[in-house]
N, C-alpha and C. Protein backbone atom coordinates (compact mmCIF):
# COMPACT_ATOMS: atom_id res chain seq x y z
N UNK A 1 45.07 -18.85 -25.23
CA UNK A 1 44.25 -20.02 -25.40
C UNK A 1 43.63 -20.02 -26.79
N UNK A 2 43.40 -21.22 -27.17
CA UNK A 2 43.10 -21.32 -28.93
C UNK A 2 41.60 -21.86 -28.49
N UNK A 3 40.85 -21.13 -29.18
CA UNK A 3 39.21 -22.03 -29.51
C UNK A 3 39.12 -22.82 -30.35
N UNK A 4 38.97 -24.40 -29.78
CA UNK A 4 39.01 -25.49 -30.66
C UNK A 4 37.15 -25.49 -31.39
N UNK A 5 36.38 -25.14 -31.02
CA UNK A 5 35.35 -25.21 -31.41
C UNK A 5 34.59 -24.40 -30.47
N UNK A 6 33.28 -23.53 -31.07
CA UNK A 6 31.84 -22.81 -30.89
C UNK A 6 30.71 -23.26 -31.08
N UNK A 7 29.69 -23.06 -29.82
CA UNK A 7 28.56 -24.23 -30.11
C UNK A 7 27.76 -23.19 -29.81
N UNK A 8 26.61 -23.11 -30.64
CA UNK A 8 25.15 -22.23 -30.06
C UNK A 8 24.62 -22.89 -29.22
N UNK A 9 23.64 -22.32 -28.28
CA UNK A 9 22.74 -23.13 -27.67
C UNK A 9 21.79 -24.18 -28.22
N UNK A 10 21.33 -25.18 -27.49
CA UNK A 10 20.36 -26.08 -28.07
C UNK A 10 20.84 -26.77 -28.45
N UNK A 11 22.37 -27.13 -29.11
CA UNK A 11 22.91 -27.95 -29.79
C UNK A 11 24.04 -28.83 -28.84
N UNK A 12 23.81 -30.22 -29.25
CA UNK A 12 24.46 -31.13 -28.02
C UNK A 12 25.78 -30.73 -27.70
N UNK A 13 26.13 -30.45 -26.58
CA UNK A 13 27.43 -30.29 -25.68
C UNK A 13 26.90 -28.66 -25.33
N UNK A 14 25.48 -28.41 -25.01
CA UNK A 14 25.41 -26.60 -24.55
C UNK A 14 23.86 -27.41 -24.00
N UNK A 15 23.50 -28.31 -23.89
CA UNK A 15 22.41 -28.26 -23.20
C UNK A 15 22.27 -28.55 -21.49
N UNK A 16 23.79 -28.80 -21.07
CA UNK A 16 23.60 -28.55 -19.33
C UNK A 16 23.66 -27.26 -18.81
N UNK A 17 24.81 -26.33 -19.57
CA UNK A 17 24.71 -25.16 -19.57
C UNK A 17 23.45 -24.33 -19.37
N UNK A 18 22.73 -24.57 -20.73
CA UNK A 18 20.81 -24.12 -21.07
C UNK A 18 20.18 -24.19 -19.73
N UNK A 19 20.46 -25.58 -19.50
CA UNK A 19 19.02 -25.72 -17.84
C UNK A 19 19.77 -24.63 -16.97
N UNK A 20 20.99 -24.33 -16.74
CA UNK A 20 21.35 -23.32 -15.61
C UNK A 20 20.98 -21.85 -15.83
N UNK A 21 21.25 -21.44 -17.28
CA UNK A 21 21.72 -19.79 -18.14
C UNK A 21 20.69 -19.67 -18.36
N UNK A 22 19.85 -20.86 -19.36
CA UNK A 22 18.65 -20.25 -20.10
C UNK A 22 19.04 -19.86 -20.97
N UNK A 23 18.28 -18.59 -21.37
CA UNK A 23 18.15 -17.65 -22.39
C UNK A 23 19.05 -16.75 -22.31
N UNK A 24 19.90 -16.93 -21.35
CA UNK A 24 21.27 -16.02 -21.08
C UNK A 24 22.29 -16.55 -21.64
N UNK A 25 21.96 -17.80 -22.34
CA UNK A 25 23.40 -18.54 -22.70
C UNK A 25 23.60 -18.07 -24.33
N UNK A 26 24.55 -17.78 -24.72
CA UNK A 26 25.02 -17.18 -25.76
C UNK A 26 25.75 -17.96 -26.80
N UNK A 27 26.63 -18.49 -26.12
CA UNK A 27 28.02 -19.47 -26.48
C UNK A 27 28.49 -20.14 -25.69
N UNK A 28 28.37 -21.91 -25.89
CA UNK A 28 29.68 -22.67 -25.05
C UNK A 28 31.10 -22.64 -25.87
N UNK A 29 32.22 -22.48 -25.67
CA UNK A 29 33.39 -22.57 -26.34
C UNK A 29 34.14 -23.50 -26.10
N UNK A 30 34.68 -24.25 -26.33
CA UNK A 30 36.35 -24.94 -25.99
C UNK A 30 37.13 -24.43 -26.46
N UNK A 31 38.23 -24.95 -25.51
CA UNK A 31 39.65 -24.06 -25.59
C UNK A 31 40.79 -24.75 -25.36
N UNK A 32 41.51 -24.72 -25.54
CA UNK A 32 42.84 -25.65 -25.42
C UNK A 32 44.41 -24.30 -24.92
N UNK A 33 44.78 -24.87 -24.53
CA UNK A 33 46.33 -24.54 -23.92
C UNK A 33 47.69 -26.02 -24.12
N UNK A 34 48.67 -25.31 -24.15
CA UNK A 34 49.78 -26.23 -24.26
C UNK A 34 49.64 -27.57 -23.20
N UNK A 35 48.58 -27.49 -21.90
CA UNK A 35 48.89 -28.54 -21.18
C UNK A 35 47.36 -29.11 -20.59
N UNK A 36 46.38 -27.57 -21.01
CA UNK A 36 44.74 -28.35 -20.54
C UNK A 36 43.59 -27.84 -21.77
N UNK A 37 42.72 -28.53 -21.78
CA UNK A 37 41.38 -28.02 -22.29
C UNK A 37 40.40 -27.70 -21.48
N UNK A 38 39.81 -26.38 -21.91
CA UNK A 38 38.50 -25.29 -20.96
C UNK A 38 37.67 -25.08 -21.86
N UNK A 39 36.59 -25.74 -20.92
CA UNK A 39 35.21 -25.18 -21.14
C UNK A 39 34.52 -24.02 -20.43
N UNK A 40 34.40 -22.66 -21.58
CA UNK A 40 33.63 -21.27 -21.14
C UNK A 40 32.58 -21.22 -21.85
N UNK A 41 32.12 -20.01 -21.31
CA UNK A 41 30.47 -20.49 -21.46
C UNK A 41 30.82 -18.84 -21.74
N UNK A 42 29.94 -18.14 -22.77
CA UNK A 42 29.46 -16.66 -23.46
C UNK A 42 27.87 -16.39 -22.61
N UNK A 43 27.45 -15.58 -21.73
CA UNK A 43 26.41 -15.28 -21.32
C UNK A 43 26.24 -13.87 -21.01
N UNK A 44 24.52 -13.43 -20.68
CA UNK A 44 24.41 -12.00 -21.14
C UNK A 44 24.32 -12.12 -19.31
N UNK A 45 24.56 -10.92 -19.07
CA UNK A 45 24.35 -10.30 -17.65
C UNK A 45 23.98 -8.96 -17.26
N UNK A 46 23.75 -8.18 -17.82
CA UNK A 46 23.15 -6.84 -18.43
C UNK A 46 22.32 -7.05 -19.57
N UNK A 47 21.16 -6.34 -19.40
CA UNK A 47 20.39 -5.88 -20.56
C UNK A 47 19.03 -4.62 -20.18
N UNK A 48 19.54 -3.40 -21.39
CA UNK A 48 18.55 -2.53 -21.43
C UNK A 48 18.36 -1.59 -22.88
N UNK A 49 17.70 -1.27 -22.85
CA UNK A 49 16.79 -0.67 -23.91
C UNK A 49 18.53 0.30 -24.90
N UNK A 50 18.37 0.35 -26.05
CA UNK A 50 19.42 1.21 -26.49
C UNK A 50 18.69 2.67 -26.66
N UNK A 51 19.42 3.48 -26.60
CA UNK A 51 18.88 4.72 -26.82
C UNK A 51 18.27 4.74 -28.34
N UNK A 52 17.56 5.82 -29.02
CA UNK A 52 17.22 6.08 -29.96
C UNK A 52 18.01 6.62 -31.15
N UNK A 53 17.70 6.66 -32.17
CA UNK A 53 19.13 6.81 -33.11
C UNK A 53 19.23 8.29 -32.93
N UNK A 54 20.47 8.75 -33.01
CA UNK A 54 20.86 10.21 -32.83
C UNK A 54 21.15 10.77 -31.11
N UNK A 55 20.63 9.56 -30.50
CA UNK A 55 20.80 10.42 -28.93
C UNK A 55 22.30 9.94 -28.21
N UNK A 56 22.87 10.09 -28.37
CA UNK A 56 23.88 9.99 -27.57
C UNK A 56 23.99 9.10 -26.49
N UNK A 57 24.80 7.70 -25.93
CA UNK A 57 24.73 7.40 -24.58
C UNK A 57 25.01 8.05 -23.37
N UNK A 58 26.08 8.95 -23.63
CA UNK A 58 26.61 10.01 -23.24
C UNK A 58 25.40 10.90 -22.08
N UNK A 59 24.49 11.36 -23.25
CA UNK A 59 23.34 12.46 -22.93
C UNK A 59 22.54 11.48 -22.09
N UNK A 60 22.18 10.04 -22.09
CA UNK A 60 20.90 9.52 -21.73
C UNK A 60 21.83 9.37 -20.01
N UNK A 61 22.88 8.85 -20.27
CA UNK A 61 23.54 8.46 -18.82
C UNK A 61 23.72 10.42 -17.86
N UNK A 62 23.74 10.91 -18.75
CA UNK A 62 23.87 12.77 -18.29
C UNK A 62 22.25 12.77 -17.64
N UNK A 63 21.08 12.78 -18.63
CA UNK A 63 19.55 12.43 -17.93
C UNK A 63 19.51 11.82 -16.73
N UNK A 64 20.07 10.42 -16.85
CA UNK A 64 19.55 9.43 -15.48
C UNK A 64 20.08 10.34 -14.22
N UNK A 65 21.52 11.00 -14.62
CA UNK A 65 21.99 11.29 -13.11
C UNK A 65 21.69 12.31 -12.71
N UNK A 66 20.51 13.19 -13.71
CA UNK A 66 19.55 14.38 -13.11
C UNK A 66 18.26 13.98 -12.49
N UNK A 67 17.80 12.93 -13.14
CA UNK A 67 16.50 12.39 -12.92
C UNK A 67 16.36 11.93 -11.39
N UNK A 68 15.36 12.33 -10.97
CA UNK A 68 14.67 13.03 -9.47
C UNK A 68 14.19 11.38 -8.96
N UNK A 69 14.72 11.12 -7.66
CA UNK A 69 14.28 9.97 -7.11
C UNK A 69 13.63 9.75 -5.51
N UNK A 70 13.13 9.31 -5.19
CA UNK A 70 12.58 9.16 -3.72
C UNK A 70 13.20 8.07 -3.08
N UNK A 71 13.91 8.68 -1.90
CA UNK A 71 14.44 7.71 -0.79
C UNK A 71 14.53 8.14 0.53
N UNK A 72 14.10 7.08 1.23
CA UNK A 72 13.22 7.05 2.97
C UNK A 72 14.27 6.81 3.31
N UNK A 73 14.29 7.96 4.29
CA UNK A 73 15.54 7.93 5.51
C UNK A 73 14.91 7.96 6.68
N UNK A 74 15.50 7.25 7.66
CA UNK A 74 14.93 7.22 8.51
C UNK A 74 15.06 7.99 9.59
N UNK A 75 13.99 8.36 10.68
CA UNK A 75 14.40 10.06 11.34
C UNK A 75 15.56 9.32 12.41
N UNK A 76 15.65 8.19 13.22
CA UNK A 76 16.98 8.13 13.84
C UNK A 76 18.36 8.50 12.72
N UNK A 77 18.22 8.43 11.27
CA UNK A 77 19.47 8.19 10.42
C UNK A 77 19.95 9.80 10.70
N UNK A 78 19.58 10.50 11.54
CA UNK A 78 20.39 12.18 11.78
C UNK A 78 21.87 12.41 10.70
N UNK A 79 22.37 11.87 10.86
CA UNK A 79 23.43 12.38 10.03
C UNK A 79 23.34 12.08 8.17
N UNK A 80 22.95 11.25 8.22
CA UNK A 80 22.30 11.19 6.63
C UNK A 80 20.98 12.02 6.17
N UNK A 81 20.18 12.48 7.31
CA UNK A 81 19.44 13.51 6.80
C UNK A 81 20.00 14.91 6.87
N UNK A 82 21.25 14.64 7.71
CA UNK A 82 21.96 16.28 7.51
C UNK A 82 22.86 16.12 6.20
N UNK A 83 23.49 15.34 5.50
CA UNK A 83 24.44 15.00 4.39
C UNK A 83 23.22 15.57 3.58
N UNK A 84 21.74 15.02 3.71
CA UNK A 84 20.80 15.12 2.16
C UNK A 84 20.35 16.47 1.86
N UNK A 85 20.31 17.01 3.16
CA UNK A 85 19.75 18.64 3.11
C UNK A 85 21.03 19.50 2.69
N UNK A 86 22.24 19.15 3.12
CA UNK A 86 23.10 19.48 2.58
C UNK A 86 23.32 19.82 0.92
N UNK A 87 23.18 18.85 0.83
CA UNK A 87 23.07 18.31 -1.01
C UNK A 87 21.75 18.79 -1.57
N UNK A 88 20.74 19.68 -0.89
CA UNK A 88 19.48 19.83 -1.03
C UNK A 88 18.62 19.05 -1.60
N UNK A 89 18.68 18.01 -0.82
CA UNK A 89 17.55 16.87 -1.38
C UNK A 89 16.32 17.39 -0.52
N UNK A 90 15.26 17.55 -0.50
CA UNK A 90 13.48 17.93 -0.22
C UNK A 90 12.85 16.90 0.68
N UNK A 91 12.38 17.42 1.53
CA UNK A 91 11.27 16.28 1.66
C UNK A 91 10.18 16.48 1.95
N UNK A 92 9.58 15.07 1.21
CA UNK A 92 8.38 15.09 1.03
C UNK A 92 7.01 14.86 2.14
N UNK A 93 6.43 15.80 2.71
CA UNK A 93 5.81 15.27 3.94
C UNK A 93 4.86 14.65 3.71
N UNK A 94 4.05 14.47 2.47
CA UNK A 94 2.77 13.48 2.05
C UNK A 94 3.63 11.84 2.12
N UNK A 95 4.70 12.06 1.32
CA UNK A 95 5.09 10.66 0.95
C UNK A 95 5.87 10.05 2.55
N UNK A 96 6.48 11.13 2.51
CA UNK A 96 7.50 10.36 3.51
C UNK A 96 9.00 10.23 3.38
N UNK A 97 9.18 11.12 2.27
CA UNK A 97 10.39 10.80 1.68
C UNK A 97 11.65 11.69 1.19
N UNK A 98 12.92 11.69 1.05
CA UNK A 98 13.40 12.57 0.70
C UNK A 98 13.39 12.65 -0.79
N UNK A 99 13.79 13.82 -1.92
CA UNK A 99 13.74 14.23 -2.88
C UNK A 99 14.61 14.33 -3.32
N UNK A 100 15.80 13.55 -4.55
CA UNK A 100 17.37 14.23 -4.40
C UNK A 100 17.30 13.47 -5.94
N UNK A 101 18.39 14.22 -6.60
CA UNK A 101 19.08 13.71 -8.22
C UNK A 101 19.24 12.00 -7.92
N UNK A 102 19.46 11.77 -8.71
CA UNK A 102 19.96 10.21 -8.58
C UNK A 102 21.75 10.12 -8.57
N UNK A 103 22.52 11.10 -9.12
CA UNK A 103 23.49 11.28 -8.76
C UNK A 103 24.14 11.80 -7.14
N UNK A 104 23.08 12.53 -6.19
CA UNK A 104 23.15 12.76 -5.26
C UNK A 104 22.60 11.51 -4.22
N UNK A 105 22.11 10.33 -4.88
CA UNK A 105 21.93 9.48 -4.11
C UNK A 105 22.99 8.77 -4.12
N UNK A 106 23.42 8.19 -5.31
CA UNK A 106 24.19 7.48 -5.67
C UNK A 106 25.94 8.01 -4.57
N UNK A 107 26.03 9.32 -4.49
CA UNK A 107 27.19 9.87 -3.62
C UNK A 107 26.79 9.48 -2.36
N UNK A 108 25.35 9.54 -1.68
CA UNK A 108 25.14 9.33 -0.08
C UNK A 108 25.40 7.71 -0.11
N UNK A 109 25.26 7.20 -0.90
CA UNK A 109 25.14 5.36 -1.38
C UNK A 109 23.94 4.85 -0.91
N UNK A 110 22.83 5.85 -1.17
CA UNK A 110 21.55 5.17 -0.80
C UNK A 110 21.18 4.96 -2.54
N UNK A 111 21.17 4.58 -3.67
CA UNK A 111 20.46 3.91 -4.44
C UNK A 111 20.02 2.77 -4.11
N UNK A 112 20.23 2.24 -3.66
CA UNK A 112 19.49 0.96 -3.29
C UNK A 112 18.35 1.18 -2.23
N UNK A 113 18.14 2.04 -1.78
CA UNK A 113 16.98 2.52 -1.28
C UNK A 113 16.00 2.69 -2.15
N UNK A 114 16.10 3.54 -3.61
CA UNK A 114 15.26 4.03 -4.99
C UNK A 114 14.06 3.34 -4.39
N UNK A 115 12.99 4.30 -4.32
CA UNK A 115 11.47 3.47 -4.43
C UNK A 115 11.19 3.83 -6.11
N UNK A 116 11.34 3.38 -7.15
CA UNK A 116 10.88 3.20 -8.61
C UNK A 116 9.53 4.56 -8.76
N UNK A 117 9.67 5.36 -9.66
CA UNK A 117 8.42 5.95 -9.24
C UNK A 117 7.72 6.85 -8.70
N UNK A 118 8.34 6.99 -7.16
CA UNK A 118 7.38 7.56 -6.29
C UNK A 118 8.15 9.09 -6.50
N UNK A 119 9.22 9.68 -6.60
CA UNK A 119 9.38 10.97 -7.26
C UNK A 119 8.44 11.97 -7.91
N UNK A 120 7.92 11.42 -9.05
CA UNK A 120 6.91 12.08 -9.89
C UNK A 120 5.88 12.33 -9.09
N UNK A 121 5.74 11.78 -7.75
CA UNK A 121 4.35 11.56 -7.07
C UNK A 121 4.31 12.41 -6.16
N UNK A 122 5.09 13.05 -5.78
CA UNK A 122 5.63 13.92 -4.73
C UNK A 122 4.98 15.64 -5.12
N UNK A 123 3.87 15.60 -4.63
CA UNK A 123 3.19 16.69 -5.25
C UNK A 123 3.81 18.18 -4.68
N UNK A 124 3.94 17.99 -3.24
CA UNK A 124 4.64 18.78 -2.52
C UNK A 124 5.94 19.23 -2.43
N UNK A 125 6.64 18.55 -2.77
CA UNK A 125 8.00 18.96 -3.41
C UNK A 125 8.14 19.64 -4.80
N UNK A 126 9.19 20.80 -4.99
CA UNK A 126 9.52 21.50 -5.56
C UNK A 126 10.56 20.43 -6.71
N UNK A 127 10.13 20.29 -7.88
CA UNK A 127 10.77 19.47 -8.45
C UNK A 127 11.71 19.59 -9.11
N UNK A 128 12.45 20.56 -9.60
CA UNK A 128 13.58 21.54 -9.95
C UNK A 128 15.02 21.90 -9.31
N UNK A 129 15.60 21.21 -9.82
CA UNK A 129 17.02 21.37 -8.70
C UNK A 129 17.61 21.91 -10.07
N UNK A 130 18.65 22.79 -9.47
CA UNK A 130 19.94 23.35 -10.59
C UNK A 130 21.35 22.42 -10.43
């Protein structure tokens, strides 16, 4: 497909786009083919902080999947609290919660559990995994 023309936002033929994307809208494009013309749209869908100069993405994504997270299992969930002790995830009897890498959550497929936070808070847990 050939790009017949690139439009920034704000500028007429990208402002129905704007009311939907917002500030996510990047680029409307046209496009042409031997038999139709398409309209695509350039938008962001991810965004986070870049690492600092010299650190590696490598190392920061190596960090996250050590970095210590809190997630509530529930005492009927028996077999997912035997998978976590397995994996020696902790728990926390103040909070309520189990204690495990974020890579060890991410394997049980509880990240979406993550309470943001409450890890560090976990006074009673041993915070040190190898």
């Amino acid at each position: 497909m050939e790009v017949i023309r690139t439009i920034r936002p704000g500028l007429p033929g990208t402002r129905r786009f704007q009311k939907h994307w917002g500030d996510n809208l990047i680029a409307v494009r046209y496009r042409r083919d031997a038999r139709k013309l398409y309209t695509t749209i350039e938008i962001v869908v991810d965004e986070r902080d870049q690492p600092p100069s010299g650190v590696s993405l490598n190392g920061v994504h190596a960090f996250k999947r050590r970095q210590l997270v809190a997630i509530p299992i529930a005492f009927e969930e028996r077999a997912l609290r035997a998978v976590a002790k397995q994996n020696k995830a902790m728990w926390s009897v103040r909070k309520k919660v189990w204690v495990m890498p974020y890579n060890t959550a991410v394997a049980l497929g509880v990240q979406n559990r993550i309470i943001e936070g409450l890890a560090e808070k976990c006074a009673d847990v041993e915070l040190f995994f190898d």
